[in-house]
PDB file of N, CA and C in Angstrom:
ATOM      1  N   UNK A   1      78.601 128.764 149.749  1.00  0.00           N
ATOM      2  CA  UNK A   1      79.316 127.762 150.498  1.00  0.00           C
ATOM      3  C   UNK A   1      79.954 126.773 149.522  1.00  0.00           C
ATOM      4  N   UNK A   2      81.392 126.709 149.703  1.00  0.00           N
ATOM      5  CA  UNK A   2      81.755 125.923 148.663  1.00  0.00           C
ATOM      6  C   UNK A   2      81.593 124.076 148.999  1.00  0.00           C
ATOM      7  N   UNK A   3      81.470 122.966 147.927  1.00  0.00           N
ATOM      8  CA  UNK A   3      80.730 121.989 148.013  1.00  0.00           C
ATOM      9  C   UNK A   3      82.174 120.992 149.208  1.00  0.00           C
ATOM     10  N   UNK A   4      82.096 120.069 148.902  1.00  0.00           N
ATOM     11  CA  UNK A   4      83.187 119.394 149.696  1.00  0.00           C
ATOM     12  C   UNK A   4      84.221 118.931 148.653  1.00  0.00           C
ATOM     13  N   UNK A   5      83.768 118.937 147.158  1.00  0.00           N
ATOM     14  CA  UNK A   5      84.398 118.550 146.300  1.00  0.00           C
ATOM     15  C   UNK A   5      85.820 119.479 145.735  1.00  0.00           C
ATOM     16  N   UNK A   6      85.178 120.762 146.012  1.00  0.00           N
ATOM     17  CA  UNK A   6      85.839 121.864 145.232  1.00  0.00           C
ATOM     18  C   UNK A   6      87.043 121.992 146.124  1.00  0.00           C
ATOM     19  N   UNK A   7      87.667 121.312 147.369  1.00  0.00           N
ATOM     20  CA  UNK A   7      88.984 121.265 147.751  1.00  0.00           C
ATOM     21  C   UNK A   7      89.507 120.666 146.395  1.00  0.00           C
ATOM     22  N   UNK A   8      89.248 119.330 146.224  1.00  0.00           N
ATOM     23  CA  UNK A   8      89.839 118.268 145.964  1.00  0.00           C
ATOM     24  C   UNK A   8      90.104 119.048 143.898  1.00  0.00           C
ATOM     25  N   UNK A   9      89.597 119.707 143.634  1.00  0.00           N
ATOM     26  CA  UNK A   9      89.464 120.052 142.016  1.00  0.00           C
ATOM     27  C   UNK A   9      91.041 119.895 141.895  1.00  0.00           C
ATOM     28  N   UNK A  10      91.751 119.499 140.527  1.00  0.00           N
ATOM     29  CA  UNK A  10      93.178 119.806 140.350  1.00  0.00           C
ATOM     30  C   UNK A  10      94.222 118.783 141.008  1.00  0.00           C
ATOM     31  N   UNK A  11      93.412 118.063 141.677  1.00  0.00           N
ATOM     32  CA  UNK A  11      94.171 117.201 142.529  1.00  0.00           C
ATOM     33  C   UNK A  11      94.345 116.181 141.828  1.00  0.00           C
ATOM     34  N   UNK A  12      95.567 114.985 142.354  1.00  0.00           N
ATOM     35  CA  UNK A  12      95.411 113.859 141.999  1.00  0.00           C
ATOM     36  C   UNK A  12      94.734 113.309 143.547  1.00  0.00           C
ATOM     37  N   UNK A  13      93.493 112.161 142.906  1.00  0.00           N
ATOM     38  CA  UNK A  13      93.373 111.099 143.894  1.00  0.00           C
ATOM     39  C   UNK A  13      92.760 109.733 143.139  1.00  0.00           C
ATOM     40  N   UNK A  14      92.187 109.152 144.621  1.00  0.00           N
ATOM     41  CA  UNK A  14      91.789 108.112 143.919  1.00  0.00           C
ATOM     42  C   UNK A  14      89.878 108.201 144.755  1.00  0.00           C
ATOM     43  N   UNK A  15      88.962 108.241 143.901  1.00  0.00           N
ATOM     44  CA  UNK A  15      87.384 107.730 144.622  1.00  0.00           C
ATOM     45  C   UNK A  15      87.327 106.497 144.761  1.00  0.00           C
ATOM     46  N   UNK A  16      86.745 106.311 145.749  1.00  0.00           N
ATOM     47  CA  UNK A  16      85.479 105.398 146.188  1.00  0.00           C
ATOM     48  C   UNK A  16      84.342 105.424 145.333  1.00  0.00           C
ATOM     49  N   UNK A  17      84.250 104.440 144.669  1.00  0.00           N
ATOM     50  CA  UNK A  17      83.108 104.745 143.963  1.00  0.00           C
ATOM     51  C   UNK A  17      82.463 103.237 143.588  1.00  0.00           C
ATOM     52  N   UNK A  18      80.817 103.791 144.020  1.00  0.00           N
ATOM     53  CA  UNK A  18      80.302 102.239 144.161  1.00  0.00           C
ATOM     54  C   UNK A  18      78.689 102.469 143.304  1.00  0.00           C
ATOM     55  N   UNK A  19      78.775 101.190 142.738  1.00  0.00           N
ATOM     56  CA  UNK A  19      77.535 100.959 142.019  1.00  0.00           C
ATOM     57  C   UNK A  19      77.206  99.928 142.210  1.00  0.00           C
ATOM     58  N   UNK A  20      75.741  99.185 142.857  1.00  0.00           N
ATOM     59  CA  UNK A  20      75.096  98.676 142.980  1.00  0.00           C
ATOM     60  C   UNK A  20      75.971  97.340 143.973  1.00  0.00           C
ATOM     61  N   UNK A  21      76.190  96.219 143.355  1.00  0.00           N
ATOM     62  CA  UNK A  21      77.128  95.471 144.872  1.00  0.00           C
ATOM     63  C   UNK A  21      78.392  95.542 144.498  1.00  0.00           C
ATOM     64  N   UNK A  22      79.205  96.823 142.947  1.00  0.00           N
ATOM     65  CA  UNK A  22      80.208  96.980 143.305  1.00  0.00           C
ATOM     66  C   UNK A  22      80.961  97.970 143.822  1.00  0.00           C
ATOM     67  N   UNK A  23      82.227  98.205 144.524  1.00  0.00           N
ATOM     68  CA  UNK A  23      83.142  99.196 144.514  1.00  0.00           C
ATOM     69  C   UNK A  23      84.700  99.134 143.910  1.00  0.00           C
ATOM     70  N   UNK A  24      84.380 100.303 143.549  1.00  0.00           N
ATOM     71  CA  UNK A  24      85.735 100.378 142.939  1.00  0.00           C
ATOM     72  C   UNK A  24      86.699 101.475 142.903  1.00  0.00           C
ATOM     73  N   UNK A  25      88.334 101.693 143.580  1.00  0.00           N
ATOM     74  CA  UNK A  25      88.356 102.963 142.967  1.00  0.00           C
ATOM     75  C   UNK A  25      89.246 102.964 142.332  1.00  0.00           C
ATOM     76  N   UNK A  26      88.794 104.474 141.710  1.00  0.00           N
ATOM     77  CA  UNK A  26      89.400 104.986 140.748  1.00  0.00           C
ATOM     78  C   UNK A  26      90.797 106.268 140.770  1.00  0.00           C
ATOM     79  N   UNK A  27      91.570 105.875 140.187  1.00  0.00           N
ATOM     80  CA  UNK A  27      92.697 106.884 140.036  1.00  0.00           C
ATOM     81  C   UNK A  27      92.396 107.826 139.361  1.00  0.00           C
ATOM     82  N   UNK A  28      92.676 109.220 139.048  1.00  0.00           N
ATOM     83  CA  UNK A  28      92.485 110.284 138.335  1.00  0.00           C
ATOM     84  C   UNK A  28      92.157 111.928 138.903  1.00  0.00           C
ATOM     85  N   UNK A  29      92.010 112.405 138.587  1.00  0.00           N
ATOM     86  CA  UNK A  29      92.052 114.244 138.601  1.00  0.00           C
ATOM     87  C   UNK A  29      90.660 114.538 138.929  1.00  0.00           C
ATOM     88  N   UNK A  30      89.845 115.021 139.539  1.00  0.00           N
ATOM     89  CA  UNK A  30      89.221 115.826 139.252  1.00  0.00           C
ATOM     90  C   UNK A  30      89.205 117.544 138.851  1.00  0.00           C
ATOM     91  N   UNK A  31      88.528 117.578 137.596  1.00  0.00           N
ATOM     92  CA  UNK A  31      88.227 118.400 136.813  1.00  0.00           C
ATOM     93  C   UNK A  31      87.372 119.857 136.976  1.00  0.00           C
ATOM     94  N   UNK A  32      86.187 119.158 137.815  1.00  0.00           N
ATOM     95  CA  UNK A  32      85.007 120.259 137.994  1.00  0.00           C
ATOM     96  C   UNK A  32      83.799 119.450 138.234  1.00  0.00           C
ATOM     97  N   UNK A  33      82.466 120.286 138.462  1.00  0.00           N
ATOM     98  CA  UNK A  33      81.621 119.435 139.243  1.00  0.00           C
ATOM     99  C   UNK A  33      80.327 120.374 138.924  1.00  0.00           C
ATOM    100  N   UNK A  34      79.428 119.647 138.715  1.00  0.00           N
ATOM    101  CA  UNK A  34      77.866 120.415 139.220  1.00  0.00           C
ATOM    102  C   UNK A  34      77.233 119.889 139.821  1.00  0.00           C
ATOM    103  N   UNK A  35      75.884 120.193 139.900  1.00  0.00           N
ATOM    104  CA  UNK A  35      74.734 120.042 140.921  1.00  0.00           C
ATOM    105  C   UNK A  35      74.647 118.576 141.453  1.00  0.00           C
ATOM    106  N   UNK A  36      75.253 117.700 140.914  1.00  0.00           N
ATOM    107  CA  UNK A  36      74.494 116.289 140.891  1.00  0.00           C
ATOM    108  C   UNK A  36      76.067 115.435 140.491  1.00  0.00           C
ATOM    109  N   UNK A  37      76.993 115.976 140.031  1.00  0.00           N
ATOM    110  CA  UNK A  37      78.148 114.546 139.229  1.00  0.00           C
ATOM    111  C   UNK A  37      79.470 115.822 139.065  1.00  0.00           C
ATOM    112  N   UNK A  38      80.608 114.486 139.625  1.00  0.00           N
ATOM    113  CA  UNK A  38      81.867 115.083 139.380  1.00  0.00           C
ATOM    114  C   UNK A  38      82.431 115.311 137.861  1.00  0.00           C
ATOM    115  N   UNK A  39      83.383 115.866 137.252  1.00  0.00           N
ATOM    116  CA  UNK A  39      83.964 115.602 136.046  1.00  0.00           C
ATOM    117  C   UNK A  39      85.206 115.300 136.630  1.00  0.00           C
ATOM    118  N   UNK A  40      85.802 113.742 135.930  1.00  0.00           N
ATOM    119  CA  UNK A  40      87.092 113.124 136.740  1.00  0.00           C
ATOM    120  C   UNK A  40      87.602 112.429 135.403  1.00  0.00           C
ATOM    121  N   UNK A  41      88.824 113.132 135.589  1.00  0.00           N
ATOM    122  CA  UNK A  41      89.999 112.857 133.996  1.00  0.00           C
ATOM    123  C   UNK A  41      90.268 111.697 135.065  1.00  0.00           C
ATOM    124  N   UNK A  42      90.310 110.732 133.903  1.00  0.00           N
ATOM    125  CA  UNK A  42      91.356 109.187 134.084  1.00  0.00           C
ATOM    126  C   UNK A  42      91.971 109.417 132.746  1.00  0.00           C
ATOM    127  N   UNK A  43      93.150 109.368 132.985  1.00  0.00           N
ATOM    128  CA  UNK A  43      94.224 108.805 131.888  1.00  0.00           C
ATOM    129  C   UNK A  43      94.042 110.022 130.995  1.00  0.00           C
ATOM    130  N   UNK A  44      95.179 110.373 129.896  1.00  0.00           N
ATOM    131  CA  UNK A  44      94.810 111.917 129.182  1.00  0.00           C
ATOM    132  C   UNK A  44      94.053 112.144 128.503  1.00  0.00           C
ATOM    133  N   UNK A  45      93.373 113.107 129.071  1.00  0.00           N
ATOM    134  CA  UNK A  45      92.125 113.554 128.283  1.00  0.00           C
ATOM    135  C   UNK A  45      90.872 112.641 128.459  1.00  0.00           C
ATOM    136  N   UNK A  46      90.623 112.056 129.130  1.00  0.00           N
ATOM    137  CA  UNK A  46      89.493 111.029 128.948  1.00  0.00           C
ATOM    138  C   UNK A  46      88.623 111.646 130.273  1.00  0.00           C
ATOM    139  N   UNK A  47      87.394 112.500 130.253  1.00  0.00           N
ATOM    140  CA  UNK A  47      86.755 112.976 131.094  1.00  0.00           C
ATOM    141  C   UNK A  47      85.217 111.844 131.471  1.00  0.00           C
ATOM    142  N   UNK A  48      85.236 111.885 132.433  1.00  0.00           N
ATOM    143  CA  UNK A  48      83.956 110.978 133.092  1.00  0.00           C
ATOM    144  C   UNK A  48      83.274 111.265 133.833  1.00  0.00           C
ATOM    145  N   UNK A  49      81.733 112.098 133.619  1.00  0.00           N
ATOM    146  CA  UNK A  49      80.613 112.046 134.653  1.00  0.00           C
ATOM    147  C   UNK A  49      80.703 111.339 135.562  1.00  0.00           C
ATOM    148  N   UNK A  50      80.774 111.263 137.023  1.00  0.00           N
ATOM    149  CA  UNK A  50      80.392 110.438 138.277  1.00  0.00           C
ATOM    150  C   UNK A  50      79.399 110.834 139.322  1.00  0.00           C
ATOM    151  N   UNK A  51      78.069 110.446 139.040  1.00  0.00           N
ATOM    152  CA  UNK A  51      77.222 110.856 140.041  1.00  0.00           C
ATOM    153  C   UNK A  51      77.840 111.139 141.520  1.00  0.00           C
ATOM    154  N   UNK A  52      77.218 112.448 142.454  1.00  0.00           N
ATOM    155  CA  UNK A  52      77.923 112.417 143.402  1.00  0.00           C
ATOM    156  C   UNK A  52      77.476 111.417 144.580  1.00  0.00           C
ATOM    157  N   UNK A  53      75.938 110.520 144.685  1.00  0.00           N
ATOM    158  CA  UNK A  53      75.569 109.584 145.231  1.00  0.00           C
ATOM    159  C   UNK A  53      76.306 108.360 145.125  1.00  0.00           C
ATOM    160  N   UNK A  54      77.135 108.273 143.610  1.00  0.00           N
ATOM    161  CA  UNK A  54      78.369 107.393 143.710  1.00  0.00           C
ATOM    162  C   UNK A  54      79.199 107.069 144.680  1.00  0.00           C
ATOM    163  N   UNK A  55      79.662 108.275 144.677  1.00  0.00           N
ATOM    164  CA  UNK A  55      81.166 108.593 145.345  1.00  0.00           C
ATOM    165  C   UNK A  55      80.807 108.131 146.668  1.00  0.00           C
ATOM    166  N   UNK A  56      81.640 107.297 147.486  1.00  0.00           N
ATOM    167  CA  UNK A  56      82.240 106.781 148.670  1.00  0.00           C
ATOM    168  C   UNK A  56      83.154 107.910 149.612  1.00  0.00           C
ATOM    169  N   UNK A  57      84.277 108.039 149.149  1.00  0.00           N
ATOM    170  CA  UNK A  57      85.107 108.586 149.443  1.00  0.00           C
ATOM    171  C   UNK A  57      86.139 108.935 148.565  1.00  0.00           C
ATOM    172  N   UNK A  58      87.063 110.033 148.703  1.00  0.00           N
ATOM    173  CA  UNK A  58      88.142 110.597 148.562  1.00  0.00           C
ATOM    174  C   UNK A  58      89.461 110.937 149.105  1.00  0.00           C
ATOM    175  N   UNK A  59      90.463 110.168 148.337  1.00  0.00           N
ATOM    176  CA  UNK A  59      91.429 110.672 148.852  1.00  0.00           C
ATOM    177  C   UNK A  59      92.314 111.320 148.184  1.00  0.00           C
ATOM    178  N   UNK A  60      93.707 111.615 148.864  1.00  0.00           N
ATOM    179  CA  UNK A  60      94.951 112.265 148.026  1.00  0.00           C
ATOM    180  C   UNK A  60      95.560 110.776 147.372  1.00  0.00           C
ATOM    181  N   UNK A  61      96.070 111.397 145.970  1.00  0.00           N
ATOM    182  CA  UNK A  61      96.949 109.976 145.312  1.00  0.00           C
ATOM    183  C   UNK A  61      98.398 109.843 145.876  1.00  0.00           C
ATOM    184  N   UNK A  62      98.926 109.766 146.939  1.00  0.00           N
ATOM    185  CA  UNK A  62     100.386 109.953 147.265  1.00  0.00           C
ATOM    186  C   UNK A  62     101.165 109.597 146.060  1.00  0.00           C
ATOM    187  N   UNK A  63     100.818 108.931 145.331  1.00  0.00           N
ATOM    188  CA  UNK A  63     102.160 108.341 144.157  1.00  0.00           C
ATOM    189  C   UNK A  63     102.140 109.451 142.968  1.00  0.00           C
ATOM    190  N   UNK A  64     100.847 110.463 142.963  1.00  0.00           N
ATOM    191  CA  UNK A  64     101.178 111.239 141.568  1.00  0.00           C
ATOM    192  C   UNK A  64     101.240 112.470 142.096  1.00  0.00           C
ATOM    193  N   UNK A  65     101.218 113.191 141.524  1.00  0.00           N
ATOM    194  CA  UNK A  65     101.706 115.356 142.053  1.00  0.00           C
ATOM    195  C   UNK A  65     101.182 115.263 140.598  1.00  0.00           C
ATOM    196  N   UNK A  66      99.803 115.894 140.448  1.00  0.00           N
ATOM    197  CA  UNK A  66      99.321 116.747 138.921  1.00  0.00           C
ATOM    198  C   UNK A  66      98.470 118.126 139.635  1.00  0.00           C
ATOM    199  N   UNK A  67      98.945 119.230 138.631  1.00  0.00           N
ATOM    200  CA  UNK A  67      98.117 120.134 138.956  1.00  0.00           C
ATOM    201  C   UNK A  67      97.046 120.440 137.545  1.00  0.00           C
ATOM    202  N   UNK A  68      95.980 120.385 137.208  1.00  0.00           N
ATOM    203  CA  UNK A  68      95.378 120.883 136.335  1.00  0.00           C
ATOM    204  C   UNK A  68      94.452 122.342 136.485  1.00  0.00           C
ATOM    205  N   UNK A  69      94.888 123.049 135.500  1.00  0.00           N
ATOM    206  CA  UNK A  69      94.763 124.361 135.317  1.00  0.00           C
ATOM    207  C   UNK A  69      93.380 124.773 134.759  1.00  0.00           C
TER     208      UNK A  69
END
């Protein structure tokens, strides 16, 4: 069964993403994912673990079109 994440791989968006009393989101790609944390390019080349208990929500970035391969 694929996860809820693995639509979104290749995409541009932006997370929801909250730690402790903050939120914040973030612009960027996701990359790929395992058991427990996304891999999410911000800016080139710069890859970032994000627990998936983080994550809030997801959306599409309307302002960018990236496909990563």
């Amino acid at each position: 069964m694929p996860s809820a994440y693995s639509f979104w791989v290749g995409q541009a968006v932006i997370l929801q993403v909250a730690a402790e009393d903050i939120r914040v989101p973030l612009r960027g790609v996701i990359v790929g994912e395992s058991e427990s944390s996304v891999r999410f390019r911000v800016g080139e080349g710069w890859d970032i673990e994000i627990f998936k208990h983080m994550i809030l929500a997801v959306e599409q970035d309307s302002r960018v079109s990236v496909l990563v391969n």
